[in-house]
N, C-alpha and C. Protein backbone atom coordinates (compact mmCIF):
# COMPACT_ATOMS: atom_id res chain seq x y z
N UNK A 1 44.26 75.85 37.54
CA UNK A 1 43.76 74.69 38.27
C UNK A 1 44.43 73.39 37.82
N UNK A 2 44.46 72.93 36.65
CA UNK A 2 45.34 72.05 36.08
C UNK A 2 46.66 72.06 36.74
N UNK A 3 47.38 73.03 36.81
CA UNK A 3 48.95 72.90 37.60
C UNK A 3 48.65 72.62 39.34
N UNK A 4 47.62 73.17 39.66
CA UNK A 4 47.22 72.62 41.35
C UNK A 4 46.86 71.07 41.03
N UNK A 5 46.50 70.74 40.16
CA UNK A 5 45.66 69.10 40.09
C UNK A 5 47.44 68.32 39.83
N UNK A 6 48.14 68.55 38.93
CA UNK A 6 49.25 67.85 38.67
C UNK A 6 50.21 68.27 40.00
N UNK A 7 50.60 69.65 40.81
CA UNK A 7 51.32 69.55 41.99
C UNK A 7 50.67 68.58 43.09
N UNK A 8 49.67 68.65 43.60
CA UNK A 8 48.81 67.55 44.20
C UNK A 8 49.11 66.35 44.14
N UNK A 9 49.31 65.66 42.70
CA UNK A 9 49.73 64.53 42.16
C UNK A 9 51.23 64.47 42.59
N UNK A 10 52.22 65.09 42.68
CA UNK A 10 53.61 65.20 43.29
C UNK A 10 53.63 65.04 44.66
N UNK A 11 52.79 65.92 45.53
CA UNK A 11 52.51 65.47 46.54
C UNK A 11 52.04 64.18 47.10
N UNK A 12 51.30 63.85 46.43
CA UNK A 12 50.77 62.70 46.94
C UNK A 12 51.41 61.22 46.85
N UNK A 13 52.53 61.74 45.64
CA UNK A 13 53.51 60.77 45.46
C UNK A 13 54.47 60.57 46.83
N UNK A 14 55.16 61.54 46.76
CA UNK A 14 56.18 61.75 48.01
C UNK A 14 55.54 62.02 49.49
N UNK A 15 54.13 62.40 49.62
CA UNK A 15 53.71 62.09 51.17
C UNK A 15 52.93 60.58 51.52
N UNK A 16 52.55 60.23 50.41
CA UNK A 16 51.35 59.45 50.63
C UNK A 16 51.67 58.46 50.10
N UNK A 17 51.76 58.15 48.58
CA UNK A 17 52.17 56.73 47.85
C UNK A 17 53.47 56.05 48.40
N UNK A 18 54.34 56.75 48.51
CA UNK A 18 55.95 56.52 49.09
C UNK A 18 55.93 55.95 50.24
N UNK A 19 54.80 56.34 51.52
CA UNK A 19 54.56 56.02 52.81
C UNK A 19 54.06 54.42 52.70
N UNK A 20 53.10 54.40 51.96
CA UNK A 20 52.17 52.94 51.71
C UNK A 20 51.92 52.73 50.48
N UNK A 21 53.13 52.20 50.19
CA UNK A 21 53.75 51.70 48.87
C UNK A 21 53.61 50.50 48.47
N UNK A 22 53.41 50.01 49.84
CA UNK A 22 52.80 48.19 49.75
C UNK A 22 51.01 48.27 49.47
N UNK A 23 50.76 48.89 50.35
CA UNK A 23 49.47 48.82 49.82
C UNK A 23 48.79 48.88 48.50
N UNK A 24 49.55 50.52 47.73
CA UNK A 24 49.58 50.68 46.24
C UNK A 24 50.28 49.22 45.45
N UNK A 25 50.90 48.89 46.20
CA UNK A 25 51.63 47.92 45.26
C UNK A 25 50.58 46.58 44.91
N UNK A 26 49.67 46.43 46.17
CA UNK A 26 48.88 45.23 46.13
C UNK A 26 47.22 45.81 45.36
N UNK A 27 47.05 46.95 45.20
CA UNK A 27 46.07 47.26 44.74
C UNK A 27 46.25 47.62 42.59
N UNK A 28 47.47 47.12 42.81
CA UNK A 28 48.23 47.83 41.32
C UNK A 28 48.01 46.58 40.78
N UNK A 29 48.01 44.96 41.46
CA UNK A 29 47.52 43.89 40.70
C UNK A 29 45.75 43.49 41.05
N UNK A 30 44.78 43.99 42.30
CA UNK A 30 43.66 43.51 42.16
C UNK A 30 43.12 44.69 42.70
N UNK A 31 41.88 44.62 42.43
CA UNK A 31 40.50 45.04 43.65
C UNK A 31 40.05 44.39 44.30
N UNK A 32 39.61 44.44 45.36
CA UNK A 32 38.82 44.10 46.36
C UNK A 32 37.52 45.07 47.36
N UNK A 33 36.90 45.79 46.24
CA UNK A 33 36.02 46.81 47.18
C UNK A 33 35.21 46.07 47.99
N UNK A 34 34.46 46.41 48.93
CA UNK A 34 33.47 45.61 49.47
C UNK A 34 31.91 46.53 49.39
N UNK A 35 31.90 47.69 48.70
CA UNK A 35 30.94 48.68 48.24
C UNK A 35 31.07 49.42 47.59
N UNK A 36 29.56 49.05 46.69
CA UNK A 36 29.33 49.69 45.16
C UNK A 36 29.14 51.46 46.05
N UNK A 37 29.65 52.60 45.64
CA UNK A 37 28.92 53.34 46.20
C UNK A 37 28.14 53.96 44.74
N UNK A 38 26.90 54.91 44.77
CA UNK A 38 25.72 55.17 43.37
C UNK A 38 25.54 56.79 44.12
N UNK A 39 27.08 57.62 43.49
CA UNK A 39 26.30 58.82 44.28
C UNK A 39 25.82 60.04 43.42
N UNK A 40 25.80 61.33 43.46
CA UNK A 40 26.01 62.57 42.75
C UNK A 40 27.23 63.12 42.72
N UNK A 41 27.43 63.40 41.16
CA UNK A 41 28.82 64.45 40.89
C UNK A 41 29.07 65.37 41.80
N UNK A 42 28.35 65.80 42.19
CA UNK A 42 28.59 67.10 43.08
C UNK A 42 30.10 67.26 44.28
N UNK A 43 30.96 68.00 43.45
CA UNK A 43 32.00 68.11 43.93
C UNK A 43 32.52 68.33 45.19
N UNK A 44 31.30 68.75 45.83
CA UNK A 44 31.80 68.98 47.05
C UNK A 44 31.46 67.42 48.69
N UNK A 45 30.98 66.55 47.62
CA UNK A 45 30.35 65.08 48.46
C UNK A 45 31.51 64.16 48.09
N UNK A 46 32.66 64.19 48.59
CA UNK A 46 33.77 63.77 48.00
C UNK A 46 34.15 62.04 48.87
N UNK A 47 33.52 60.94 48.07
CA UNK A 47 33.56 59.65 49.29
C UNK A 47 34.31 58.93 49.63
N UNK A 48 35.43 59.13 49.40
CA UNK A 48 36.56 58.41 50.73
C UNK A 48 36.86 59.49 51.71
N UNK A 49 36.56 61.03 51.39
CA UNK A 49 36.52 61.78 52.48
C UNK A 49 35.75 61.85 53.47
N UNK A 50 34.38 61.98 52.87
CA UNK A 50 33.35 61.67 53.81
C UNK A 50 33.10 60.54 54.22
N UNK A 51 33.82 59.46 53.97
CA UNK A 51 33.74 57.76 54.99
C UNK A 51 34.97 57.63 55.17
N UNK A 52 35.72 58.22 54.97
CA UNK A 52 37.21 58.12 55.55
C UNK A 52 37.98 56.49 55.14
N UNK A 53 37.63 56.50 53.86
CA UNK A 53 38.01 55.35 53.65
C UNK A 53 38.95 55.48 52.67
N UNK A 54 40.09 54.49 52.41
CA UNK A 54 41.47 54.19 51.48
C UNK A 54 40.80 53.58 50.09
N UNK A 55 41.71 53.97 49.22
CA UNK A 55 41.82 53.55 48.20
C UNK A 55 41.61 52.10 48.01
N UNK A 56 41.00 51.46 47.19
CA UNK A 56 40.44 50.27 47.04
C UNK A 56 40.02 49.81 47.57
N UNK A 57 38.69 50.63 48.68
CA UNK A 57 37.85 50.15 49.55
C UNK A 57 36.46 49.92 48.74
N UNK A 58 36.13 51.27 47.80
CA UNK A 58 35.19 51.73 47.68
C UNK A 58 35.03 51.74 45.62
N UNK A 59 34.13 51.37 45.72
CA UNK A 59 34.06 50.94 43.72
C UNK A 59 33.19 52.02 43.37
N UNK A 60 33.08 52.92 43.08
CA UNK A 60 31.85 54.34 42.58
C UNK A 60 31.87 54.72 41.26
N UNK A 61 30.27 55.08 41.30
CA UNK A 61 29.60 55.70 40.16
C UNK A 61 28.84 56.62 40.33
N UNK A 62 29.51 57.91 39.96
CA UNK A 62 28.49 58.98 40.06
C UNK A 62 27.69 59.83 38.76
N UNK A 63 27.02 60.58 39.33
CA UNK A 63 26.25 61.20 38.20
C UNK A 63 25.37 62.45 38.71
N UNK A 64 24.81 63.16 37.99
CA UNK A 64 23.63 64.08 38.45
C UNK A 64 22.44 63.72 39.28
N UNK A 65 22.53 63.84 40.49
CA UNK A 65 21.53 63.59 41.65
C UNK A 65 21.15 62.08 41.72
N UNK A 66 22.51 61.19 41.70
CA UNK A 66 22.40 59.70 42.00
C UNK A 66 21.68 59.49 41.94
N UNK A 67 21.44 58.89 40.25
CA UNK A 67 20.07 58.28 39.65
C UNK A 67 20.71 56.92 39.14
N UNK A 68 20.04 56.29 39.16
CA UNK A 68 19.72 54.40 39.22
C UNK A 68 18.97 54.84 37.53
N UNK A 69 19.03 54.28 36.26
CA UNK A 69 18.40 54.42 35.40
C UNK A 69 18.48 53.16 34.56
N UNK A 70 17.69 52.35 34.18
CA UNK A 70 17.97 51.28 33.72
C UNK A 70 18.47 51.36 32.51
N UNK A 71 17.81 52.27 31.43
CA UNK A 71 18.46 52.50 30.05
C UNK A 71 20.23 53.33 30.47
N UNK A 72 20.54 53.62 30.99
CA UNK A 72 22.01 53.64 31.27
C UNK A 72 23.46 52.66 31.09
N UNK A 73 23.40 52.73 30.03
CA UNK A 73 24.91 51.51 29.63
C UNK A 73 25.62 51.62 30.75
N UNK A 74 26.41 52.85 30.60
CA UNK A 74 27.02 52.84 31.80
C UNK A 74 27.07 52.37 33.05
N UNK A 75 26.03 53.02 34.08
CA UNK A 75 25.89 52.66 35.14
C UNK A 75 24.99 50.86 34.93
N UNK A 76 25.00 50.34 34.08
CA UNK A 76 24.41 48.76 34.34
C UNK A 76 25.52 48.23 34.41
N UNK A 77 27.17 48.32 33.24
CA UNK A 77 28.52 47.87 32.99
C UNK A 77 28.86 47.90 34.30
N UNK A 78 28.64 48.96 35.43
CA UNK A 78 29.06 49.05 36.58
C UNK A 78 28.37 47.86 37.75
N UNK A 79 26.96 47.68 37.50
CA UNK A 79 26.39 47.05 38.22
C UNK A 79 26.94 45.73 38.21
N UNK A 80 26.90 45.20 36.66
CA UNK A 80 27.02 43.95 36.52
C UNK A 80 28.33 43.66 37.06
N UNK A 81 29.58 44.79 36.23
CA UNK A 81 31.28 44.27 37.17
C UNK A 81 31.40 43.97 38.67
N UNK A 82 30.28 44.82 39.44
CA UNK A 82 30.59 45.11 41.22
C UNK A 82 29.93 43.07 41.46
N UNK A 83 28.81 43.10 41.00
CA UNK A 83 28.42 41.65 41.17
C UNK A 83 28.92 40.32 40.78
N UNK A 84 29.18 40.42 39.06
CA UNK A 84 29.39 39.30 38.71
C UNK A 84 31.02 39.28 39.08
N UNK A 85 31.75 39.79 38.81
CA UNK A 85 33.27 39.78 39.02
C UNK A 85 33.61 40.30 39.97
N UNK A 86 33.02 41.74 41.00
CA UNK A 86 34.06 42.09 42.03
C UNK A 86 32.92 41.15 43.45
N UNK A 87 32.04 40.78 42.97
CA UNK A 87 31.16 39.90 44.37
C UNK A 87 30.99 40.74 45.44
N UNK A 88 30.97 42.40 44.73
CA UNK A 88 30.71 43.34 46.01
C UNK A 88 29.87 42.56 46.96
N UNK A 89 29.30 43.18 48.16
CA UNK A 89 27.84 42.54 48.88
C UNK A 89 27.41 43.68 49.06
N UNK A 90 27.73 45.05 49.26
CA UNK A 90 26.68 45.90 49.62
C UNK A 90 26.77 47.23 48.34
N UNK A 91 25.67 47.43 48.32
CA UNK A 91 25.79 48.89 47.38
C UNK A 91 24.84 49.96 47.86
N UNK A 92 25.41 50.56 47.54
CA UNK A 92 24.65 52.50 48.84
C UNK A 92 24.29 53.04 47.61
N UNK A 93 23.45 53.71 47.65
CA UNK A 93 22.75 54.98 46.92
C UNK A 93 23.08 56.02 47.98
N UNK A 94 23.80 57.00 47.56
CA UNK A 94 24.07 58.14 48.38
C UNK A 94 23.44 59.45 47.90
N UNK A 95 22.45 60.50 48.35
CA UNK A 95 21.87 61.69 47.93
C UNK A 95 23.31 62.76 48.52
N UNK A 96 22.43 63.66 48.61
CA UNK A 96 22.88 64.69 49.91
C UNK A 96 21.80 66.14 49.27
N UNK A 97 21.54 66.65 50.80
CA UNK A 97 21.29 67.74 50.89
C UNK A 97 21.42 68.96 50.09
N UNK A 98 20.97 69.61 49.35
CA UNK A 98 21.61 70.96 48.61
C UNK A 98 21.89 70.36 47.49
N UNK A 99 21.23 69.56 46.95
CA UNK A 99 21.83 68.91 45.29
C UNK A 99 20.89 69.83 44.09
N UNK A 100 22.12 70.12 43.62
CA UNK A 100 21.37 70.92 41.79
C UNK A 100 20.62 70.04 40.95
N UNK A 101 20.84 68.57 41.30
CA UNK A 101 20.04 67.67 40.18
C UNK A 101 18.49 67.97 41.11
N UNK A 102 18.63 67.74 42.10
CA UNK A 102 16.77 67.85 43.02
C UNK A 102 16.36 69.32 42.77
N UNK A 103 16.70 70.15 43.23
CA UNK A 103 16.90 71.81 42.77
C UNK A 103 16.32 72.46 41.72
N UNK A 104 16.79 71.03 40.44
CA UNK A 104 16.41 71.46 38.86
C UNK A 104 15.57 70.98 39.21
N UNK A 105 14.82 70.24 39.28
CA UNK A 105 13.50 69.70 39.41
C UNK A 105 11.93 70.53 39.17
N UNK A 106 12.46 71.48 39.56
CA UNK A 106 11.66 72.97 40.02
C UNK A 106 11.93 73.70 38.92
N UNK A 107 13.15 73.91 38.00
CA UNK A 107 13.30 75.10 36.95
C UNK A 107 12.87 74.31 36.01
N UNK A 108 12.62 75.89 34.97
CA UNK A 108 12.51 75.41 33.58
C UNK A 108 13.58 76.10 32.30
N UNK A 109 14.79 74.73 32.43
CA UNK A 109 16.11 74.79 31.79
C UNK A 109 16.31 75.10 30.58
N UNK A 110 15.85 76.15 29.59
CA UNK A 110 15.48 76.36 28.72
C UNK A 110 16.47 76.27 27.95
N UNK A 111 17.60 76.37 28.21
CA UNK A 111 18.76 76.22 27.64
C UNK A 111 19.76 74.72 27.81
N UNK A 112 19.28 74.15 28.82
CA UNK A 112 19.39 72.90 28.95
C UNK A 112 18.67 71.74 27.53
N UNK A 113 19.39 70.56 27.40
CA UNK A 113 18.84 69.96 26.03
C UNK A 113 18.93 68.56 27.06
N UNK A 114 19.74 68.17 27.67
CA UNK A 114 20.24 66.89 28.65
C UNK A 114 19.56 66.68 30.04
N UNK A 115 19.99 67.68 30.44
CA UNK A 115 19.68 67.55 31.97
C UNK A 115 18.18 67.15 32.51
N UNK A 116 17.27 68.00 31.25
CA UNK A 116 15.90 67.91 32.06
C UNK A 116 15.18 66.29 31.58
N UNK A 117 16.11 65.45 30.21
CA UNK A 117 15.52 64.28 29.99
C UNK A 117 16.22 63.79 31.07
N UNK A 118 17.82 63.32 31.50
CA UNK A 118 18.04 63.21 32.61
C UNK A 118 17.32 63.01 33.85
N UNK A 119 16.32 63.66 34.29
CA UNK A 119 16.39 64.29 35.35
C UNK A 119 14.93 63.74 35.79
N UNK A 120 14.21 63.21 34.67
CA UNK A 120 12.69 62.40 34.51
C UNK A 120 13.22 61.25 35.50
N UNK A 121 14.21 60.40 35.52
CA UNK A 121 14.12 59.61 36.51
C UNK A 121 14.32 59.50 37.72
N UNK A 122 14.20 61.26 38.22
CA UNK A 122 13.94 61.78 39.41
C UNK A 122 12.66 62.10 40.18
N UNK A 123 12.20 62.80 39.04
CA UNK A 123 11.08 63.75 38.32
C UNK A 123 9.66 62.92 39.77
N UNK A 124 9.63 61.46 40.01
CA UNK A 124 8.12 60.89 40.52
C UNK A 124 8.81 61.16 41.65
N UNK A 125 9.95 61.09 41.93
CA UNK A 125 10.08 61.31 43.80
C UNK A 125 9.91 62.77 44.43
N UNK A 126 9.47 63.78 43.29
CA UNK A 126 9.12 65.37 43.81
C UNK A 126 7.51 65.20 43.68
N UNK A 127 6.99 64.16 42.58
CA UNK A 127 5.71 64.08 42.84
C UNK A 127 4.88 63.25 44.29
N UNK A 128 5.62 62.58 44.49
CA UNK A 128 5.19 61.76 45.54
C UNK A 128 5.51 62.87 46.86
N UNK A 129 6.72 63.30 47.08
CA UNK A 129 6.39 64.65 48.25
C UNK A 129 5.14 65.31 48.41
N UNK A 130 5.15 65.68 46.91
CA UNK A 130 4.05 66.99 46.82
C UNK A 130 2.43 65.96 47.04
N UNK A 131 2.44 65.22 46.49
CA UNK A 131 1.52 64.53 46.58
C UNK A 131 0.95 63.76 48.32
N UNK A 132 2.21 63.70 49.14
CA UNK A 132 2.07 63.54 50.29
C UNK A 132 1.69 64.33 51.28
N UNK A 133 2.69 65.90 50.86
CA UNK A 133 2.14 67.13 51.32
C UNK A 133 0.71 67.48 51.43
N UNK A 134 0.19 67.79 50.35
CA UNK A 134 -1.19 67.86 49.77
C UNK A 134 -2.37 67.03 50.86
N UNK A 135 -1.57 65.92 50.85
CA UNK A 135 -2.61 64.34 51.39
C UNK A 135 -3.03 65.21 53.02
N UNK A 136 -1.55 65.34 53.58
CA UNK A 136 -1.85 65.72 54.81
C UNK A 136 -2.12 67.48 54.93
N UNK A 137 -2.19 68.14 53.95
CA UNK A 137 -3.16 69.62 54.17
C UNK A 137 -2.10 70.38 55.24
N UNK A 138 -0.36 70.34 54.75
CA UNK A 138 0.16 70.74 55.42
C UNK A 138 1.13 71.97 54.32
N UNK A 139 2.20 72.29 55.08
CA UNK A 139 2.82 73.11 54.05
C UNK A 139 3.81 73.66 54.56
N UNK A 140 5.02 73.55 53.98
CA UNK A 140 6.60 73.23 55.08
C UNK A 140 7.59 74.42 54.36
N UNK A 141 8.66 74.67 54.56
CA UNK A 141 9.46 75.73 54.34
C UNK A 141 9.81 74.83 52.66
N UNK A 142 9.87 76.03 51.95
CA UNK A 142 10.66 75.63 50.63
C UNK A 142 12.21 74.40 50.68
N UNK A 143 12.99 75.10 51.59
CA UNK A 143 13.99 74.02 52.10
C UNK A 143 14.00 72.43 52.40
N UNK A 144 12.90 73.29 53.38
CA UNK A 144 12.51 71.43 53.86
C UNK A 144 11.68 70.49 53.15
N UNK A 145 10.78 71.06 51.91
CA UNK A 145 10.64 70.53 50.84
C UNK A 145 11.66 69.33 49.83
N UNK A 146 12.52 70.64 49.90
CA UNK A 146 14.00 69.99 48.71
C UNK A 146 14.18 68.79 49.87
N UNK A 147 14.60 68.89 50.46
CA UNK A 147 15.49 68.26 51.70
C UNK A 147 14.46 66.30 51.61
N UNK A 148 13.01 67.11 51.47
CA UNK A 148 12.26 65.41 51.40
C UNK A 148 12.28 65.23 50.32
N UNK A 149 12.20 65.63 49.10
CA UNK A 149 12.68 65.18 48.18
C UNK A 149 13.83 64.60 47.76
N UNK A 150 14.84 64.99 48.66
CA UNK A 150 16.06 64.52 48.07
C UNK A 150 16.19 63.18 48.57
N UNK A 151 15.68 63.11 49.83
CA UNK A 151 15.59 61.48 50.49
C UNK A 151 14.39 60.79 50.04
N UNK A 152 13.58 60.95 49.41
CA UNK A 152 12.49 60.14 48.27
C UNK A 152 13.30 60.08 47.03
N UNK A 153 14.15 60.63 46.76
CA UNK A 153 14.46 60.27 44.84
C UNK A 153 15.80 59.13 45.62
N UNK A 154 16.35 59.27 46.49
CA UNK A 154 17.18 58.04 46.90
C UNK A 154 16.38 56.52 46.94
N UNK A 155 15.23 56.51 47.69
CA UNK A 155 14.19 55.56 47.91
C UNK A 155 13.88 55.36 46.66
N UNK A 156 13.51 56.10 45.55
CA UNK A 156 13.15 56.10 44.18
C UNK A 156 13.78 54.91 43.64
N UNK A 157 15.43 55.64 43.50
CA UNK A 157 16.86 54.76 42.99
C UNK A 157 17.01 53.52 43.24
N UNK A 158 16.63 53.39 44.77
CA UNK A 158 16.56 51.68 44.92
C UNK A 158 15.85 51.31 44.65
N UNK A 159 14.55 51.63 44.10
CA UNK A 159 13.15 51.24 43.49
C UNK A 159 13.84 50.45 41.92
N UNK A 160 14.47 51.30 41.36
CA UNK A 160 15.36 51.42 40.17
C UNK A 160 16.31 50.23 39.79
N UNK A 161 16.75 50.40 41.02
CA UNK A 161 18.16 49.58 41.03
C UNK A 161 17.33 48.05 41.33
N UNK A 162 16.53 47.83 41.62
CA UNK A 162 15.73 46.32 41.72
C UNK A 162 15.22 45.84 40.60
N UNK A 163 14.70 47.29 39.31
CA UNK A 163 14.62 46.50 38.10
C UNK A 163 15.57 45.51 37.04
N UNK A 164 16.66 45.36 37.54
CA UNK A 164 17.92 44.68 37.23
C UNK A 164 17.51 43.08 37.66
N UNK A 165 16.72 42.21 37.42
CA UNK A 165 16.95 41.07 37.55
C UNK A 165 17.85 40.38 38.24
N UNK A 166 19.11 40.52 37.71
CA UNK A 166 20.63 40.09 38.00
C UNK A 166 20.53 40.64 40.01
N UNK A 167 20.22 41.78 40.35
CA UNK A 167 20.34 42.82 41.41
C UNK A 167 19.14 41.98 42.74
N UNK A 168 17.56 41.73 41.64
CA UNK A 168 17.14 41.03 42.65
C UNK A 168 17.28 39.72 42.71
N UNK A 169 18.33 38.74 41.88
CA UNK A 169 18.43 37.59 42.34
C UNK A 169 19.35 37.04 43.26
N UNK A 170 20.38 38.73 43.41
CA UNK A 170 21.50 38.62 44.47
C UNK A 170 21.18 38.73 45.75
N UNK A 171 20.08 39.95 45.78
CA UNK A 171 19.71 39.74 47.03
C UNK A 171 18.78 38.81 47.54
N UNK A 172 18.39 38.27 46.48
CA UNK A 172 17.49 37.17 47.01
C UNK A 172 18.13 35.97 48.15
N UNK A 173 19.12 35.84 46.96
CA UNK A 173 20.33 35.04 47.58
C UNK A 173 21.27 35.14 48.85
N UNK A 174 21.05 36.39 48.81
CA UNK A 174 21.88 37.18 50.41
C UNK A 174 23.37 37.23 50.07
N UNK A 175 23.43 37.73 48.78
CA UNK A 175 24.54 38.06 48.01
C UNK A 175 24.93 39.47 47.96
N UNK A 176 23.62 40.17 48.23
CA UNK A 176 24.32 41.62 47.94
C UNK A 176 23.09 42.57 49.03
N UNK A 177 23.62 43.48 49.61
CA UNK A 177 22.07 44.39 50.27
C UNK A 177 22.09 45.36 50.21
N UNK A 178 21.36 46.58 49.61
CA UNK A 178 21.02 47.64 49.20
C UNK A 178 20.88 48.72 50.17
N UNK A 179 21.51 49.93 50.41
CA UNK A 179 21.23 50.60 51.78
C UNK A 179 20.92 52.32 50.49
N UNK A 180 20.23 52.97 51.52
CA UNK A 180 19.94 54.36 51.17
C UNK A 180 20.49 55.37 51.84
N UNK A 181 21.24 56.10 51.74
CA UNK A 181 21.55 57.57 52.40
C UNK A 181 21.69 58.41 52.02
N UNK A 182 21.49 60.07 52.76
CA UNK A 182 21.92 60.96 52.54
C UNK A 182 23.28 61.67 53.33
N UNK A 183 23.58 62.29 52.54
CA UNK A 183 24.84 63.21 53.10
C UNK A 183 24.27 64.64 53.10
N UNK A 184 24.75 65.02 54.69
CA UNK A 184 24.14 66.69 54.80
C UNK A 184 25.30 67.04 55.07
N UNK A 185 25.51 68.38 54.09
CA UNK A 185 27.06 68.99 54.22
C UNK A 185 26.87 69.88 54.94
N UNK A 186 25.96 70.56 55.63
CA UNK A 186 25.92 71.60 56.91
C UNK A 186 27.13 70.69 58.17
N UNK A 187 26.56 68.95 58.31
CA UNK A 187 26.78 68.74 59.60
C UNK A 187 28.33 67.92 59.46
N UNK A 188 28.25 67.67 58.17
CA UNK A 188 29.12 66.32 57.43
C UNK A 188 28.64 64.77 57.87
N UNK A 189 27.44 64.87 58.28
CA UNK A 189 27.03 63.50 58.69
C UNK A 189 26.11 62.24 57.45
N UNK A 190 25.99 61.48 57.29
CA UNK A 190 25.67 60.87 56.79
C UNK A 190 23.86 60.10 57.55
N UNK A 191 23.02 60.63 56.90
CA UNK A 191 21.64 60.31 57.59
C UNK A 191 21.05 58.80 56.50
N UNK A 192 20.97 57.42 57.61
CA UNK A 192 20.40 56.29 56.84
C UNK A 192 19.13 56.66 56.55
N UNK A 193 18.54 56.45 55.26
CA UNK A 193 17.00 56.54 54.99
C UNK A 193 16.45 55.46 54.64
N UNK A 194 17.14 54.29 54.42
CA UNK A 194 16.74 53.10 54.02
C UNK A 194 17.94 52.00 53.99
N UNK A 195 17.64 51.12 54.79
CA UNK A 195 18.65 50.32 55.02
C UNK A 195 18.77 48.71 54.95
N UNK A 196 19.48 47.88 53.93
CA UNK A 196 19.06 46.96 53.70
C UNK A 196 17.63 46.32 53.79
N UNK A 197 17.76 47.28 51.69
CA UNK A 197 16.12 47.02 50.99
C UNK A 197 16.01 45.51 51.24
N UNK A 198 14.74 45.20 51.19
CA UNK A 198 13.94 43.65 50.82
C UNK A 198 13.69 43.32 49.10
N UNK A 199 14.06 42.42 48.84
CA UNK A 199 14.39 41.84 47.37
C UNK A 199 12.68 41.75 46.90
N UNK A 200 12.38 42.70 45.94
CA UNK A 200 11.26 43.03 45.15
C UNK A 200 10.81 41.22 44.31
N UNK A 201 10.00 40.90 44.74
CA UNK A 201 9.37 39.53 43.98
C UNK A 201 9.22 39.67 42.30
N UNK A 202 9.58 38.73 41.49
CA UNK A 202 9.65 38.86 40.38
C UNK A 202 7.74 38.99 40.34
């Protein structure tokens, strides 16, 4: 796999970089994304493929079932660069359908030491399903379970992503606006579940 990842890289030199060489050339001194995207590792949700978008469109951070976590160095270093220095304006929380981080939710990882502390700041958007389920005395295919869960732990994330101070004083400002989606890889479509959040009152 390594020699397919470095031929790829040859390719892409001589079909692709060589073609729009200016473009590389102007992206080799700045950025200019105009969206944070906040998605899941999951290799097969790949996002300039699935938005069909070029190189230095798109600023991303992914992780196990696109979680927003405030104790996260990482993903805050990211927040703060897209705002204070790249002046993104919009940032997406992206799920999708069929995710192993929502999935785990349900096992018990016994051999896991990471994933399942991880995975707590998922953990209230399977309670709030079940808890909704319950409310209405109904009871839905195992699938279509995961499937609302996976679009509640997105809703979750932006819940998340508002504890950032810095996050709600941008949008206060009409500096930055928060959208929710999922990606379903059956259809390759992209389903909005929440779309430019309202800035949470201190």
């Amino acid at each position: 796999m390594i020699k397919t990842l470095l031929d790829g890289n040859k390719r892409f030199v001589t079909e692709t970089f060589e073609k729009e060489k200016e473009h590389y050339t102007v992206l080799a001194k700045e950025q200019k994304p105009t969206v944070l995207w906040i998605g899941c590792s999951d290799s097969r949700v790949p996002v300039n493929t699935i938005t069909q978008t070029r190189a230095g469109e798109v600023f991303v951070h992914r992780n196990v079932g696109n979680i927003v976590a405030t104790n996260d160095w990482n993903l805050s270093a990211v927040l703060e660069f897209s705002i204070n220095h790249l002046s993104i304006p919009d940032i997406v929380v992206c799920g999708h359908y069929g995710c192993g981080g929502i999935n785990a939710l349900e096992e018990d990882a016994l051999d896991d030491k990471y994933i399942p502390v991880w995975l707590i700041n998922a953990y209230k958007a399977k309670e709030r399903v079940d808890e909704k389920l319950r409310g209405l005395h109904i009871e839905i295919e195992p699938e279509k379970r995961l499937q609302l869960i996976v679009e509640e732990n997105v809703r979750l994330q932006l819940e998340h992503l508002q504890e950032y101070p810095f996050i709600r004083k941008a949008m206060r400002e009409q500096k930055v606006n928060i959208h929710g989606w999922v990606y379903d890889m059956h259809t390759g479509e992209i389903k909005i579940i929440q779309k430019n959040a309202v800035a949470c009152r201190d």
